[in-house]
Protein backbone atom coordinates (compact mmCIF):
# COMPACT_ATOMS: atom_id res chain seq x y z
CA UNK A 1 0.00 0.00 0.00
CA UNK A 2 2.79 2.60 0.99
CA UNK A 3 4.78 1.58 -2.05
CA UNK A 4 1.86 2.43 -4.28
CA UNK A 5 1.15 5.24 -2.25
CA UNK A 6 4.64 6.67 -2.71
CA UNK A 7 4.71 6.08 -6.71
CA UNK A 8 1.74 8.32 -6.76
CA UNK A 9 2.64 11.21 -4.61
CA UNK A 10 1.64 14.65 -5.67
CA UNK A 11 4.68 15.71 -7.30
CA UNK A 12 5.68 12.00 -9.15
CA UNK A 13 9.41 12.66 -8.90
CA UNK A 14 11.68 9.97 -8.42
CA UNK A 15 15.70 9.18 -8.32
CA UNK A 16 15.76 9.43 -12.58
CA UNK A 17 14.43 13.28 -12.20
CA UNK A 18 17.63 14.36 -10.36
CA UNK A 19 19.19 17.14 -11.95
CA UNK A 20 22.68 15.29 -12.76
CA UNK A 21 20.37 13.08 -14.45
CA UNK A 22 19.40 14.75 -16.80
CA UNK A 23 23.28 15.52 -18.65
CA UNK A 24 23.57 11.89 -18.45
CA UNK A 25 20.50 10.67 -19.78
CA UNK A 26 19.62 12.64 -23.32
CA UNK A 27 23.00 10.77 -25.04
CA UNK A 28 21.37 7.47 -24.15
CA UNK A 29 18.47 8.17 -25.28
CA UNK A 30 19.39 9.69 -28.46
CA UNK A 31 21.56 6.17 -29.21
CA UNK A 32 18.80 4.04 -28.62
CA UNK A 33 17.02 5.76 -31.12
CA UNK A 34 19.54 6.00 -33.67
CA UNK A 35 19.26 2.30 -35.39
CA UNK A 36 17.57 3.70 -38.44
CA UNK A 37 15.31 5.99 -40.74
CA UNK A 38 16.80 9.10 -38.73
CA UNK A 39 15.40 8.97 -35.54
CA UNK A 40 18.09 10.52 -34.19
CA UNK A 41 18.14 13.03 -36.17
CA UNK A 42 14.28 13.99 -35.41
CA UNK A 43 14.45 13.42 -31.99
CA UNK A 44 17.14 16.67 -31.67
CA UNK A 45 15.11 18.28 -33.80
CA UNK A 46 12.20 18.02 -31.99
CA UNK A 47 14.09 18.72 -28.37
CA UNK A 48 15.27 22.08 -30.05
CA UNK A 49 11.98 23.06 -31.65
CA UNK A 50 10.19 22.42 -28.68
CA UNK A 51 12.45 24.01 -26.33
CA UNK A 52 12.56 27.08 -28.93
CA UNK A 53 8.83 27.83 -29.08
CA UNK A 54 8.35 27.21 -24.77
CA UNK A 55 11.10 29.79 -24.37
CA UNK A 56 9.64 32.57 -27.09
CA UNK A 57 6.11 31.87 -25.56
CA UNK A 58 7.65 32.25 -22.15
CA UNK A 59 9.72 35.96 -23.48
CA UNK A 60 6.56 37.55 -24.76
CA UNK A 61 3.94 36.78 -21.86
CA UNK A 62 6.63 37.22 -19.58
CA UNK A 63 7.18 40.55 -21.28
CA UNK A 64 3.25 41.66 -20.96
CA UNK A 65 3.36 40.37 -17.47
CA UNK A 66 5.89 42.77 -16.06
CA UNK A 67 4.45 46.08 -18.08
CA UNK A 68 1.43 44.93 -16.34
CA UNK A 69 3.43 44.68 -13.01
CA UNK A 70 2.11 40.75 -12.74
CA UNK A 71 4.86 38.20 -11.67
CA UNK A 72 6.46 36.36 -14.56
CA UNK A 73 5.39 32.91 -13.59
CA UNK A 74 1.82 34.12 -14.66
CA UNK A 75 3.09 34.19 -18.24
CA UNK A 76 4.64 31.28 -18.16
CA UNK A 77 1.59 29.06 -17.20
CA UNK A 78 -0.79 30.58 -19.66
CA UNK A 79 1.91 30.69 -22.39
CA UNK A 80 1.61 26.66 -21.22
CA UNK A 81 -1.76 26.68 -21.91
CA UNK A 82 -1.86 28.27 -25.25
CA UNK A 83 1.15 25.97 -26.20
CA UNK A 84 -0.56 22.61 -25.06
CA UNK A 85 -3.54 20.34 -26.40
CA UNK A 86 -6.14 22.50 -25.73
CA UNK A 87 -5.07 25.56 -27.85
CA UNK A 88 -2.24 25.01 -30.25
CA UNK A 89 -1.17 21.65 -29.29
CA UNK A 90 2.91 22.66 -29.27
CA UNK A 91 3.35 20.43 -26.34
CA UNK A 92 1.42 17.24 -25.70
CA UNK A 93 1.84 14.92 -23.53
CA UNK A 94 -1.01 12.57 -23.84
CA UNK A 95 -0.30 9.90 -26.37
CA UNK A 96 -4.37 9.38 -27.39
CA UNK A 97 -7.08 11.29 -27.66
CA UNK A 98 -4.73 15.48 -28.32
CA UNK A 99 -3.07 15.54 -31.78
CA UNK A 100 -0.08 17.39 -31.91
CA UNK A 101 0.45 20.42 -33.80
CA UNK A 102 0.62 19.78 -37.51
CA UNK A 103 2.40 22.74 -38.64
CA UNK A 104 5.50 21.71 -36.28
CA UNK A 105 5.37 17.87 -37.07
CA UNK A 106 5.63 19.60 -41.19
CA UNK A 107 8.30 21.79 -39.95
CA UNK A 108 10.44 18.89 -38.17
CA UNK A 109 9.54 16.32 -41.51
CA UNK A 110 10.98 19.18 -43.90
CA UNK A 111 14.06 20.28 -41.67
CA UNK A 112 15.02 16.06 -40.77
CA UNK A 113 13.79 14.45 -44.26
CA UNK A 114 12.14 11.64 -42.05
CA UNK A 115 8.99 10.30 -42.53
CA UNK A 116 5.67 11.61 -40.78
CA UNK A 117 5.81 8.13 -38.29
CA UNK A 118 9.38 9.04 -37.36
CA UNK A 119 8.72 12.55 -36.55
CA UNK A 120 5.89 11.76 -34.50
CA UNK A 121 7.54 8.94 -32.72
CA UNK A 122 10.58 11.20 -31.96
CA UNK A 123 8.33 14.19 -30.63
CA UNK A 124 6.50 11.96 -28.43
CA UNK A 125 9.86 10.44 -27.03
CA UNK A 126 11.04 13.53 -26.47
CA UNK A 127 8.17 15.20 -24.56
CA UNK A 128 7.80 12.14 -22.11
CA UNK A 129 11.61 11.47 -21.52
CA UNK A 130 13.32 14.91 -21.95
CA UNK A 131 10.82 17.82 -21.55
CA UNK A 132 9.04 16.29 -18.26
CA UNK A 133 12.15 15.73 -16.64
CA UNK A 134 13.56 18.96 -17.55
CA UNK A 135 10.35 20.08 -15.59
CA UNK A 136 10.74 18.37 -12.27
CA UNK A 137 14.43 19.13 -12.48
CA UNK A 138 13.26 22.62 -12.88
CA UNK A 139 11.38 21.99 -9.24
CA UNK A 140 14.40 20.60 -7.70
CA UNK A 141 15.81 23.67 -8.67
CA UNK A 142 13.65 26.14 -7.24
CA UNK A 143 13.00 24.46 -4.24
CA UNK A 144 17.06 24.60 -3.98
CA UNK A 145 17.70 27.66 -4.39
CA UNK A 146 14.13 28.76 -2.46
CA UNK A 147 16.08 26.88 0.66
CA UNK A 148 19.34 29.06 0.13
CA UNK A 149 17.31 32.32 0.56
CA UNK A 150 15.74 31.16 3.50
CA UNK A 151 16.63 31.98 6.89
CA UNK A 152 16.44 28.95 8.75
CA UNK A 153 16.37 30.26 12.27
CA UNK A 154 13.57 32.65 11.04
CA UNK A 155 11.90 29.56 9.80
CA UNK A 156 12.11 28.26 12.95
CA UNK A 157 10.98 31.00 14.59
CA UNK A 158 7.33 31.20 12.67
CA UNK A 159 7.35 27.41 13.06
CA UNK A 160 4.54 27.40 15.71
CA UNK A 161 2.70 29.92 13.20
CA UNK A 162 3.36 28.21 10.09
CA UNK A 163 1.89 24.94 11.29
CA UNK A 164 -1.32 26.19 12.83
CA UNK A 165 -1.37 27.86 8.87
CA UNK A 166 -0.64 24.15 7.85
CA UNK A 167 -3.31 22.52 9.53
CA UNK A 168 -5.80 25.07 9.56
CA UNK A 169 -5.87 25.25 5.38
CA UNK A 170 -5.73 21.89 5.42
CA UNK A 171 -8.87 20.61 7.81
CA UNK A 172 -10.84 23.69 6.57
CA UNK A 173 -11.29 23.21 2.86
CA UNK A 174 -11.50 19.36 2.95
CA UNK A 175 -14.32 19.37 5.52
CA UNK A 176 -16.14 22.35 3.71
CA UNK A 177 -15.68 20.33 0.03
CA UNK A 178 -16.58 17.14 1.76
CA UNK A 179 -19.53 18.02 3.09
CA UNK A 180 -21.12 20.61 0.59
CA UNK A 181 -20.42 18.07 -2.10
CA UNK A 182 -22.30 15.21 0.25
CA UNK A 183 -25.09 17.61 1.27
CA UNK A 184 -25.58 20.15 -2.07
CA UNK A 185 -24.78 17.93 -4.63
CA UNK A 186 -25.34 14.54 -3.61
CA UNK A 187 -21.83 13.17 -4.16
CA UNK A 188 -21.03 9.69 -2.72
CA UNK A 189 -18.34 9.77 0.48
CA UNK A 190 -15.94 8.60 -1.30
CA UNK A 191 -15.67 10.95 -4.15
CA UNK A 192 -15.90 13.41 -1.83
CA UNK A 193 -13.81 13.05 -0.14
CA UNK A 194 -11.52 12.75 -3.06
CA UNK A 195 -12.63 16.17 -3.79
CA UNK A 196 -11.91 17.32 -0.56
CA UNK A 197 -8.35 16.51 -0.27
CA UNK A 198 -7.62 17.72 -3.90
CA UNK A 199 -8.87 21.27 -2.03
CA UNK A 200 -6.09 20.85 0.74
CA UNK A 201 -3.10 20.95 -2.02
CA UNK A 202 -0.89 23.68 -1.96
CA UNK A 203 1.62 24.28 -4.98
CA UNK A 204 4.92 25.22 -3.05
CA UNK A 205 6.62 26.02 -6.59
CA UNK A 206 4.19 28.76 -7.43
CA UNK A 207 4.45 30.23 -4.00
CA UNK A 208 7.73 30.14 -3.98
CA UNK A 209 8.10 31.59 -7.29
CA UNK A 210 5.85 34.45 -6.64
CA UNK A 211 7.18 35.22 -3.35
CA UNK A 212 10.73 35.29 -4.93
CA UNK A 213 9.34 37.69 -8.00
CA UNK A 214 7.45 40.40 -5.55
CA UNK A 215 10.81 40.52 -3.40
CA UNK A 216 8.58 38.99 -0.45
CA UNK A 217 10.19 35.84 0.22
CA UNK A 218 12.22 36.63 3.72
CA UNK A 219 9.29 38.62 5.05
CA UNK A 220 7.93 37.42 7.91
CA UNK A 221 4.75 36.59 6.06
CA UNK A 222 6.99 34.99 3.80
CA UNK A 223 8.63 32.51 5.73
CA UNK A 224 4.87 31.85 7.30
CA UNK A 225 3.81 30.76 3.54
CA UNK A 226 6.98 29.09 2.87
CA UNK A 227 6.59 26.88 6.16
CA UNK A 228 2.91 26.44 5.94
CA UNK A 229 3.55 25.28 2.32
CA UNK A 230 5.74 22.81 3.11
CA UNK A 231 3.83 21.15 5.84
CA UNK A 232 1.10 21.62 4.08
CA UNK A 233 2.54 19.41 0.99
CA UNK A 234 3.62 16.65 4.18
CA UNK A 235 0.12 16.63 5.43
CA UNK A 236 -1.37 16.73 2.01
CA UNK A 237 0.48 13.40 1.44
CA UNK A 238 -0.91 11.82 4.82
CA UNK A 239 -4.76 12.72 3.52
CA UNK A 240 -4.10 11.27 0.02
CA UNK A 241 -2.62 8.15 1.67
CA UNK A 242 -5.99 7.90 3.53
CA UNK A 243 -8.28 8.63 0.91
CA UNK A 244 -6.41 6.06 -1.38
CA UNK A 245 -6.58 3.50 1.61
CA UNK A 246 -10.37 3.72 1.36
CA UNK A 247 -10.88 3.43 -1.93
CA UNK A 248 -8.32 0.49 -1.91
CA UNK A 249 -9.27 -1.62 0.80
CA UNK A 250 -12.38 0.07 2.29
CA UNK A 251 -10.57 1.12 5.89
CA UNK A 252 -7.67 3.58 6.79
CA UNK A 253 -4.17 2.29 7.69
CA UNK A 254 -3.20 4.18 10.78
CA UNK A 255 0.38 2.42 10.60
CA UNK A 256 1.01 4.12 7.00
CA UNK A 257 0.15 7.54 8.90
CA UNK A 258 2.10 7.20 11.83
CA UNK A 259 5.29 6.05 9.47
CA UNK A 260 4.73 9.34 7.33
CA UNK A 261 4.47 11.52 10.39
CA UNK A 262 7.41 10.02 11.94
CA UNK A 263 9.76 10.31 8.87
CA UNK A 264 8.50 13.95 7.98
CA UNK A 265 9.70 14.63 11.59
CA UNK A 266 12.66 13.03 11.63
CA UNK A 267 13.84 14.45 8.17
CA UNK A 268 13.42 18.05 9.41
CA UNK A 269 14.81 17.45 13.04
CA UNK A 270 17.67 15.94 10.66
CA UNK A 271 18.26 18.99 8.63
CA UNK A 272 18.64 21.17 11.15
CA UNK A 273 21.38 18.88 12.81
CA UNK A 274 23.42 18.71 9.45
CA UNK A 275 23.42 22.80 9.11
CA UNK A 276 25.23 22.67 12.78
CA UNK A 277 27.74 20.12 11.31
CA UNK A 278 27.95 19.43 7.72
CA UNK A 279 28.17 22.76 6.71
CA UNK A 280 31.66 23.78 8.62
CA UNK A 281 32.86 20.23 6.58
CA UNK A 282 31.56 21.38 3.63
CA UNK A 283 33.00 24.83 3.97
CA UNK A 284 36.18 23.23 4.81
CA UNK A 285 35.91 20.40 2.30
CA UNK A 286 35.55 23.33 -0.67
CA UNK A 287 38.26 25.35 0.67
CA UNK A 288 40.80 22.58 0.36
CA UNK A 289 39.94 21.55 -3.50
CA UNK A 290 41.19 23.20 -5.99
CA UNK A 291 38.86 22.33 -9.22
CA UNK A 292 36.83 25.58 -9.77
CA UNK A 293 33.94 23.51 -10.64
CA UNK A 294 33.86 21.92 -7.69
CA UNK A 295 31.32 24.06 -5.29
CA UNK A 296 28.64 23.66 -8.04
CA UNK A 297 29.04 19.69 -8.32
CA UNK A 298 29.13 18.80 -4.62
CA UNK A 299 26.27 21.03 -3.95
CA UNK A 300 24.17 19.00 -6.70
CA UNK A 301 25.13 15.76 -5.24
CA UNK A 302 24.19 17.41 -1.88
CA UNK A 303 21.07 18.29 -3.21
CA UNK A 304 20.62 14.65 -4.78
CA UNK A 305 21.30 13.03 -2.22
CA UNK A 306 19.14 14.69 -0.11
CA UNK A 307 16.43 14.10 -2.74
CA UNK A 308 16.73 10.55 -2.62
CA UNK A 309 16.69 10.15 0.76
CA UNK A 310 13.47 12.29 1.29
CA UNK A 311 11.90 9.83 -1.33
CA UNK A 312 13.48 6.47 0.57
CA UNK A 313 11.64 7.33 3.21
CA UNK A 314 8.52 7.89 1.78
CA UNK A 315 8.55 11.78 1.24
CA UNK A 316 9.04 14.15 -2.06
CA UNK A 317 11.90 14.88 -3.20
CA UNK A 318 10.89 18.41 -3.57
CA UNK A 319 11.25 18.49 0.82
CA UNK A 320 14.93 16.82 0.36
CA UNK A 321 15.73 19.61 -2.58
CA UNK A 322 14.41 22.45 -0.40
CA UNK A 323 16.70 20.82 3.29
CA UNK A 324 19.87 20.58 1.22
CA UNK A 325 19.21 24.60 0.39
CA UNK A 326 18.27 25.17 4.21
CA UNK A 327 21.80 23.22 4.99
CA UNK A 328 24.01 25.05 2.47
CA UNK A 329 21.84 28.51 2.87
CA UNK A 330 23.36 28.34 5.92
CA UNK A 331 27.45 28.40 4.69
CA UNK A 332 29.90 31.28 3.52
CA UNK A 333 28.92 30.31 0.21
CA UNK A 334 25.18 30.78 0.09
CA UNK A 335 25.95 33.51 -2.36
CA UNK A 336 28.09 31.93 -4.72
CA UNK A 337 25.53 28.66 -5.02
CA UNK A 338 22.68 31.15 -5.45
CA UNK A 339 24.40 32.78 -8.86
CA UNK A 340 25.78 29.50 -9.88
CA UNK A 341 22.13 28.15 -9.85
CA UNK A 342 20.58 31.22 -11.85
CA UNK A 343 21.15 29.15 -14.88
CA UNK A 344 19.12 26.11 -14.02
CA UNK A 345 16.22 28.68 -12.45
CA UNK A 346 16.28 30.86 -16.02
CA UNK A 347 15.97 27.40 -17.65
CA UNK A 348 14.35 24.59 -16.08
CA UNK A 349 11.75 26.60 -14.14
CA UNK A 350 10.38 28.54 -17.49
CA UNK A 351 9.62 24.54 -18.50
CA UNK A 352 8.14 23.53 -14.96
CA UNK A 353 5.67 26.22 -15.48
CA UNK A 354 5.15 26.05 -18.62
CA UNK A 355 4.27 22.31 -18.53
CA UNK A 356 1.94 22.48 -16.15
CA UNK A 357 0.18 25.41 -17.39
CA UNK A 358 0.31 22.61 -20.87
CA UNK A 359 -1.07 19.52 -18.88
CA UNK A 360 -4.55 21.57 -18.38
CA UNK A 361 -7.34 20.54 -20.01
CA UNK A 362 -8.83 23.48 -21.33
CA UNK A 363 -11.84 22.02 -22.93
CA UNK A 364 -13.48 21.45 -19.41
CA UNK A 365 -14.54 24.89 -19.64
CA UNK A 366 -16.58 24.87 -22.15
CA UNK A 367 -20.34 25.25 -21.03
CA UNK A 368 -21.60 24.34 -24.71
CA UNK A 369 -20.65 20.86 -23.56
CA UNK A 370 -23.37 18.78 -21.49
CA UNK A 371 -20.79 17.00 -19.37
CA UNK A 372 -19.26 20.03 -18.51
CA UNK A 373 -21.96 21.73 -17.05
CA UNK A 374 -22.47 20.35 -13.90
CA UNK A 375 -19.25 19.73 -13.35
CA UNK A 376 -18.73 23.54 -13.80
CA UNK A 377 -21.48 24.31 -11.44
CA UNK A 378 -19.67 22.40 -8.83
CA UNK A 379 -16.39 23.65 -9.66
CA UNK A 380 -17.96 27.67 -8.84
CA UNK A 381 -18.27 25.96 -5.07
CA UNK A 382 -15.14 24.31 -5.17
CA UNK A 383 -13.34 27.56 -5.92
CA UNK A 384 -14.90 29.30 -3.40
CA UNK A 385 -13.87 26.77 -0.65
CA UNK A 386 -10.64 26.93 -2.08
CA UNK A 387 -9.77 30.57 -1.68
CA UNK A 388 -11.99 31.19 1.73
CA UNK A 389 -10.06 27.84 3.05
CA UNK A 390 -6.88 28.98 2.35
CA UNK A 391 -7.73 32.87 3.73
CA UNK A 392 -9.31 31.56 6.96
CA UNK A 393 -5.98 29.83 7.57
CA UNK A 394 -4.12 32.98 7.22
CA UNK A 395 -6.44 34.22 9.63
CA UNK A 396 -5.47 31.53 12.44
CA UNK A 397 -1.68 32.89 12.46
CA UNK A 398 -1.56 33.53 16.53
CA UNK A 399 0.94 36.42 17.19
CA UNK A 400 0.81 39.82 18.77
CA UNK A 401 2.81 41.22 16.00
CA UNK A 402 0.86 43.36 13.35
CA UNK A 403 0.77 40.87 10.03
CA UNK A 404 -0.47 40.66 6.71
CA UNK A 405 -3.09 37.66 7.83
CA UNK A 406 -4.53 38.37 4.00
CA UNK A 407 -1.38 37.96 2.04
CA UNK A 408 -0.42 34.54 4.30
CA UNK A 409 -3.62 32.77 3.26
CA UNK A 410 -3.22 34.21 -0.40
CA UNK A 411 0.00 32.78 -0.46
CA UNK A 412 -1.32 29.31 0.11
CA UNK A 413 -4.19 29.04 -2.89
CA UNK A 414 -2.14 28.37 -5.44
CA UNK A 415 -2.79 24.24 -6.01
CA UNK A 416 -1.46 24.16 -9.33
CA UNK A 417 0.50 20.50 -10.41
CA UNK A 418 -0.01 19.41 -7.26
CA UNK A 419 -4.07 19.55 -7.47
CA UNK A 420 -3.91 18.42 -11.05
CA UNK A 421 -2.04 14.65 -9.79
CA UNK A 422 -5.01 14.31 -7.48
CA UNK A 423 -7.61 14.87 -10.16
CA UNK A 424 -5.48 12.42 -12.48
CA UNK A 425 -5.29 9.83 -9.40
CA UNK A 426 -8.83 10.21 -8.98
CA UNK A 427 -9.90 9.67 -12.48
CA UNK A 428 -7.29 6.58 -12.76
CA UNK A 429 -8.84 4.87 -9.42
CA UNK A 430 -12.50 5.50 -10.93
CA UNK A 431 -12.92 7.78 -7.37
CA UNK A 432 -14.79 10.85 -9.18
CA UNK A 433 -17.32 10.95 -12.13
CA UNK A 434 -16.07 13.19 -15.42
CA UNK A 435 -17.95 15.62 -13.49
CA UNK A 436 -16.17 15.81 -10.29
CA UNK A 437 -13.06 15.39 -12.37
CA UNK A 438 -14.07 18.51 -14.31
CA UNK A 439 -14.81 20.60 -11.58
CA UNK A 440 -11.35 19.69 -9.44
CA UNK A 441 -9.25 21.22 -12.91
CA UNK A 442 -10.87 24.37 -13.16
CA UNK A 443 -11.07 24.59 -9.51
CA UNK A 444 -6.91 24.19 -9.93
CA UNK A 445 -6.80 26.68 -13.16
CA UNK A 446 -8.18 29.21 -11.14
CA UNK A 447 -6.80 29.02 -8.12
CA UNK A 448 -3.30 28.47 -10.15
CA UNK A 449 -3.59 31.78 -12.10
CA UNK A 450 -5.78 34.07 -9.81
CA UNK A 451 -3.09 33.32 -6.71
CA UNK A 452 0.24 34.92 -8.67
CA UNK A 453 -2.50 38.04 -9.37
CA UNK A 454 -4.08 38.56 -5.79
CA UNK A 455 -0.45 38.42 -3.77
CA UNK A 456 1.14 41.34 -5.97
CA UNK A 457 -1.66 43.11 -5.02
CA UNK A 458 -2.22 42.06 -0.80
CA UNK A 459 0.90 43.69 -0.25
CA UNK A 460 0.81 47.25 0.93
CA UNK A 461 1.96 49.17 -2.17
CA UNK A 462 4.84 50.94 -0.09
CA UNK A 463 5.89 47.55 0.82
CA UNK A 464 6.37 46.12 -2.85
CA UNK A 465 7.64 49.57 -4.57
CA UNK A 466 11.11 48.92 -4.03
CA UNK A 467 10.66 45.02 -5.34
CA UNK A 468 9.39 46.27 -8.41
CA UNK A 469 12.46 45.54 -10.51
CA UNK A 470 12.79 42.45 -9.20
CA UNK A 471 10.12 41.23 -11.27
CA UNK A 472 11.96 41.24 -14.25
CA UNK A 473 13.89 38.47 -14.61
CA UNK A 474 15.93 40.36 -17.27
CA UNK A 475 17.39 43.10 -15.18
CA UNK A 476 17.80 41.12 -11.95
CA UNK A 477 19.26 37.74 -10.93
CA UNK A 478 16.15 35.26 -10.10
CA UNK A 479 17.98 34.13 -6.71
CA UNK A 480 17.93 37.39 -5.58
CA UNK A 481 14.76 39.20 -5.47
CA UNK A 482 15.34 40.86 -2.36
């Protein structure tokens, strides 16, 4: 049960997805390809084509986002959804069902000279081995350098407010979606409770990405969100592991809950030992090698190994990414890892966003359709649980210090790829109707796009003036927006 449990956890990243990975892997791939009729040959061309149009998409709403003083991850999940099936069908994922573009399978046939089969073959290689990995590396990477910003003993310090923020956004929405979709709509208990925990996601990349672009990321609303986001993700695990247990076998495991709380706890108690004695080692271990590139490759197998452990133990790699930046954050050369990282944040973030602004399913908006229409009648309530849940926990911060209660609980209604693996694992376990399925992805569009909007505007205005600039990833290093 755990195993299966752990395969399917919100974020589907896994050892292969590291970021050294990802150097090694494209050369294999490309061989095993390369037998005959030029597959090869259209598989690069297809990688580069790809990678092209995501990256010109991502320059021009990008662009439009920062003249409209919007953060640039807006831009890159609606260029995603223009580029994917729904729209213009650039990047698809899906291998039935979404054709892919036929102007760019015409452009890769004339530039390779291989057949139509070939070129299709190669594209859809390419997109499932290549571009989604580049994507979840792009995570790794955020959450990295996200930890290297952070100030772990000011973490600490909004711990106790952080986790009532945890608990509070995550109780609140899934007993207001379980029980207005068992009362109002006549759901079943177990969809609805399907439902309900797709409402207690939080997408710690888009948070973290926002915070970084509006300069707000060590405020001390900041670290709240950042905190609260990542217990959130540790509890959200815990509530799919019980909805999955009763759709599995009919009655909750309380030994698979107990395990996860235990190893969450242990893995952060951990952390914070290893940035009171691995980092002196490491400073001293850096200080005594001579290869230039050697700061950049032990701080990836840092972060890798860290990564793999979090996933050994049955949590995301995302949490390990995010301790190894905690643990190095805390070093002499917190500085030097953040500008030797802007690379992979210019790069394999644009993708991350942009991929999972592609794997939305446009067409569920579309009232014209019959199926769609109750499940967007149902979705209009799900929203609305999602954003008041999410605000009310803001609300529950307990401190006598004046705080931004509003911009906390904005900060967490963002549910974006994380919401969009619990509609999948719903639809794949036959838990929701097309319906309920329906209503859970525009629920997670909306929250997804309206979230980046509402925080640049919760701040105080004299608070975000002077983190204006930092907006534009052109003009100012992405690791460091402050």
């Amino acid at each position: 049960m755990l195993g299966a449990i752990l395969t399917a956890n919100s974020l589907e990243l896994n050892v292969d997805l590291s970021i050294t990975s990802l150097f090694y892997q494209l050369p294999n791939l490309l061989l095993a390809l390369s037998d005959s009729g030029g597959e090869e040959k259209a598989t690069i061309a297809a990688l580069v084509g790809t990678a092209g149009i995501i990256f010109l998409f991502s320059v021009i709403l990008g662009e439009i986002c920062v003249r409209l003083k919007l953060p640039t991850v807006l831009g890159d999940l609606v260029a995603g959804m223009l580029l994917g099936g729904s729209v213009l069908g650039f990047i698809v994922f899906s291998s039935e069902g979404i054709e892919v573009n036929s102007a760019l399978l015409s452009g890769l046939e004339f530039v390779t000279g291989a057949s139509s089969a070939v070129v299709e073959q190669a594209y859809r290689f390419q997109m499932k081995d290549f571009l989604d990995a580049s994507a979840n590396i792009g995570l790794l990477a955020l959450l990295f350098t996200t930890g290297l910003e952070s100030d772990l003993k000011e973490l600490i310090r909004v711990g106790t407010q952080a986790t009532t923020v945890a608990i509070t956004g995550v109780a609140v929405p899934f007993v207001l979606g379980t029980v207005v979709l068992i009362q109002f709509f006549g759901v079943a208990t177990i969809p609805a409770l399907f439902a309900g925990a797709a409402l207690t996601a939080t997408s710690i990349g888009i948070t973290a990405k926002v915070l970084q672009d509006i300069g707000r990321l060590n405020s001390e609303e900041g670290q709240i969100i950042l905190g609260a986001a990542i217990l959130d993700d540790i509890l959200g695990i815990i509530v799919l592991a019980v909805v999955l247990s009763l759709i599995q076998t009919g009655e909750i495991e309380i030994t698979n809950i107990i395990y996860l709380l235990t190893s969450a706890s242990l893995f952060v108690l951990g952390a914070v030992f290893l940035t009171k004695v691995f980092g002196s080692v490491f400073v001293s271990l850096i200080n005594n090698i001579k290869n230039p590139a050697a700061l950049m490759l032990l701080a990836i197998i840092f972060l890798n190994s860290c990564a793999l452990l979090a996933t050994a133990i049955g949590l995301e790699a995302i949490l390990g990414a995010f301790a190894a930046g905690l643990v190095l954050g805390e070093t002499e050369f917190q500085e030097k890892l953040q500008s030797l990282f802007e690379p992979f944040i210019f790069v394999y973030t644009t993708i991350f966003f942009v991929t999972i602004g592609a794997k939305v399913d446009l067409s569920v908006l579309n009232p014209t359709i019959a199926a769609n229409q109750k499940g967007l009648i149902i979705a209009a309530c799900l929203i609305v649980i999602a954003i008041l849940g999410k605000i009310i926990a803001g609300f529950a911060v307990f401190t006598d210090k004046p705080i931004n209660r509003l911009a906390i609980g904005t900060g967490m209604i963002p549910r974006g790829e994380v919401g969009l693996v619990f509609a999948g694992l719903g639809a794949t376990t036959g838990a929701l109707s097309n319906s309920l399925d329906a209503a859970i992805i525009i629920m997670v569009i909306v929250t997804t796009l309206i979230a980046p909007i509402m925080l640049r505007f919760v701040f105080p205005s004299s608070e975000t003036e002077d983190s204006e600039e930092a907006v534009d990833r052109d003009c100012v290093p992405v690791s460091k927006f402050n």
